[in-house]
C-alpha atoms as a PDB file:
ATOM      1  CA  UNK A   1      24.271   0.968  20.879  1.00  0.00           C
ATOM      2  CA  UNK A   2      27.204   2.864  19.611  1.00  0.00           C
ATOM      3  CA  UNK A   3      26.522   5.033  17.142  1.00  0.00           C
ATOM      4  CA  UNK A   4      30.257   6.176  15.242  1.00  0.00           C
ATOM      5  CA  UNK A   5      28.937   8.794  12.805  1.00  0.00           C
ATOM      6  CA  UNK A   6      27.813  10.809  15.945  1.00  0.00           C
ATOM      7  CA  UNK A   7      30.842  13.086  17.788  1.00  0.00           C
ATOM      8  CA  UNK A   8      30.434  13.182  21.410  1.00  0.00           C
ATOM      9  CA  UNK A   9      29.293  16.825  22.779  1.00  0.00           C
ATOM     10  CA  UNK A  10      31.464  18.491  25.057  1.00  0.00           C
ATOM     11  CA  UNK A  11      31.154  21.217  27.527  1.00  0.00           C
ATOM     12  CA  UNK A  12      32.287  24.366  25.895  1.00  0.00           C
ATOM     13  CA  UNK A  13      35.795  25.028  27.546  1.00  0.00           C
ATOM     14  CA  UNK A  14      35.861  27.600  31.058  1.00  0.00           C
ATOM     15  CA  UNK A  15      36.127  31.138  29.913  1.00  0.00           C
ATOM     16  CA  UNK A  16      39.541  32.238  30.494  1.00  0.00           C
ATOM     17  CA  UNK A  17      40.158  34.740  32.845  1.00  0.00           C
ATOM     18  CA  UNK A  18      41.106  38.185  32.016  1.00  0.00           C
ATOM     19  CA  UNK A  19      42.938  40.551  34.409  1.00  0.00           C
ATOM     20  CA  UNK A  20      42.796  44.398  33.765  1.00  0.00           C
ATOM     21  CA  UNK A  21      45.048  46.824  33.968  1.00  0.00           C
ATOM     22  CA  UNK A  22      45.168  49.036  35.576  1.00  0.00           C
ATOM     23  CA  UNK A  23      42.612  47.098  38.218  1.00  0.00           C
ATOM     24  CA  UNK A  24      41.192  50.742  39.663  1.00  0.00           C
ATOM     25  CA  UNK A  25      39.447  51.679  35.833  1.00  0.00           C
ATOM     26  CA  UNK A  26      36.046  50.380  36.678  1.00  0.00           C
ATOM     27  CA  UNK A  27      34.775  51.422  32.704  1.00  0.00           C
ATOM     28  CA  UNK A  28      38.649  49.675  31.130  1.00  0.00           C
ATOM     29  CA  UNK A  29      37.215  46.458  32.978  1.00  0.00           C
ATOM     30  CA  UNK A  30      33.649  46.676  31.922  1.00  0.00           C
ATOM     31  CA  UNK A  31      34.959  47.438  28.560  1.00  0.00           C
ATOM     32  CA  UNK A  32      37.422  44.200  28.859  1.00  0.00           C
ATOM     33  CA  UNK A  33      34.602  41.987  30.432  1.00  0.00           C
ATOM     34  CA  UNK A  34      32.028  42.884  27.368  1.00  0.00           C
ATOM     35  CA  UNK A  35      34.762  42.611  24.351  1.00  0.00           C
ATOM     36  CA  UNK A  36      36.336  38.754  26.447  1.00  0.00           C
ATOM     37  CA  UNK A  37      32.526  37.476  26.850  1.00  0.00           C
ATOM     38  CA  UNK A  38      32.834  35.327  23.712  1.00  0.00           C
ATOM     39  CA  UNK A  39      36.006  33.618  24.666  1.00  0.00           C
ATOM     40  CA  UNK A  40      38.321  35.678  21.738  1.00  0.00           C
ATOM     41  CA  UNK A  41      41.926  34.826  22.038  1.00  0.00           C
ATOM     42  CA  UNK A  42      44.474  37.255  22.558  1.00  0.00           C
ATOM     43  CA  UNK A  43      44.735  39.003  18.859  1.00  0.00           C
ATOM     44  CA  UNK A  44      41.080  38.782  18.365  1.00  0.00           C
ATOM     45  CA  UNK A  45      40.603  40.444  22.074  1.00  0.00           C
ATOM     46  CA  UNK A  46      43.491  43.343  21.595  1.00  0.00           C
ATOM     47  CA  UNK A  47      42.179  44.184  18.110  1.00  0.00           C
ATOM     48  CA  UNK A  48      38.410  45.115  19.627  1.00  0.00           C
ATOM     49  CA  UNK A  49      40.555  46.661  22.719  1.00  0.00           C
ATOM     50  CA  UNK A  50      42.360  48.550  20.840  1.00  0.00           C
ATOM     51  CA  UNK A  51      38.756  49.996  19.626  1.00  0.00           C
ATOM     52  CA  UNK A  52      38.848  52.293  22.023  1.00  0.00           C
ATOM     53  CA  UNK A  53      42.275  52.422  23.625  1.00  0.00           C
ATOM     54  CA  UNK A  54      44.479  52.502  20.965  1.00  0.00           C
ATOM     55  CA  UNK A  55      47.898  51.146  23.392  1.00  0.00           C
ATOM     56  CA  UNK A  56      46.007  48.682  24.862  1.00  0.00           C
ATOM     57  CA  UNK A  57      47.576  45.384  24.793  1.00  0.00           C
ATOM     58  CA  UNK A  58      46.444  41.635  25.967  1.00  0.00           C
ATOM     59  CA  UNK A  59      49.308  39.257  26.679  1.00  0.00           C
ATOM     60  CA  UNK A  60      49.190  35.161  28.312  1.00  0.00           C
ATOM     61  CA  UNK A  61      49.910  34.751  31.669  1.00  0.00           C
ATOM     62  CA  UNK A  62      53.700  32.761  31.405  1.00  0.00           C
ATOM     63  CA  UNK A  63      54.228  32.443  34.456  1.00  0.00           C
ATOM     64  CA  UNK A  64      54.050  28.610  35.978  1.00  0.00           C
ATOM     65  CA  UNK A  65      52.472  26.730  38.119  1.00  0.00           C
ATOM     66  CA  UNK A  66      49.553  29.574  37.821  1.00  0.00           C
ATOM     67  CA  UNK A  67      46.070  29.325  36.341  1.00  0.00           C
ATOM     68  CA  UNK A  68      45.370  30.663  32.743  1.00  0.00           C
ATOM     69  CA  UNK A  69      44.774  34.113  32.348  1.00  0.00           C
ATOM     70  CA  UNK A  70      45.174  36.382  29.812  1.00  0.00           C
ATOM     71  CA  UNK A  71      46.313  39.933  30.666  1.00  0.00           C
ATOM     72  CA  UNK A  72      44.930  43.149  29.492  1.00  0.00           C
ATOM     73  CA  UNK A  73      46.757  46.682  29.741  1.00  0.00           C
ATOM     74  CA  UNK A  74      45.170  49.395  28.454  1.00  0.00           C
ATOM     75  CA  UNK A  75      48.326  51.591  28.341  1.00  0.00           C
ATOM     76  CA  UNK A  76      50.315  48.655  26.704  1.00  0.00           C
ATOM     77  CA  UNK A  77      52.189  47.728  29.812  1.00  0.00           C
ATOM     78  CA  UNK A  78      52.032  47.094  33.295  1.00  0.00           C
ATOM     79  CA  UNK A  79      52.178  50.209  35.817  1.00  0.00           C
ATOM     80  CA  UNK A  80      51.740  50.537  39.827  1.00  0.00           C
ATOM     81  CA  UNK A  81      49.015  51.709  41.359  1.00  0.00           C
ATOM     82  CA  UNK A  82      49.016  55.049  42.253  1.00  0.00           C
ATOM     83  CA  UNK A  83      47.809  55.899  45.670  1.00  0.00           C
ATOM     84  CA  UNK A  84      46.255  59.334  46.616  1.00  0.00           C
END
């Protein structure tokens, strides 16, 4: 039987996926995957970014028609890659 007083458990939502930048700084995206591992939303995940790189910012995807993702920059915006 039905019981109402119960709420139905849910599956905690997928974690959103955060892109670094720039992609090449292998210890920016550790730092990124460690401080995103509890699912913080974008204030919550610039604030403890900002920890240790002070411009970094964390911005939505806007863009359409793609999947979620939330964008981090540790300079505070996007830049090319360099090549060598």
């Amino acid at each position: 039987m039905h019981d109402p007083t119960r709420e139905p458990t849910r599956p905690p939502p997928p974690p959103i996926r955060v892109v670094s930048v720039p992609a090449g700084d292998v210890e920016f995206a550790r730092f990124v995957r460690t401080a995103a591992s509890d699912r913080a939303g974008p204030a919550l995940l610039e604030a403890r970014l900002r920890s240790r790189y002070p411009r970094a910012r964390v911005r939505p995807n806007e863009l359409s028609g793609l999947d979620a993702a939330l964008y981090a920059y540790r300079d505070g915006r996007w830049e090319p890659s360099r090549s060598s």
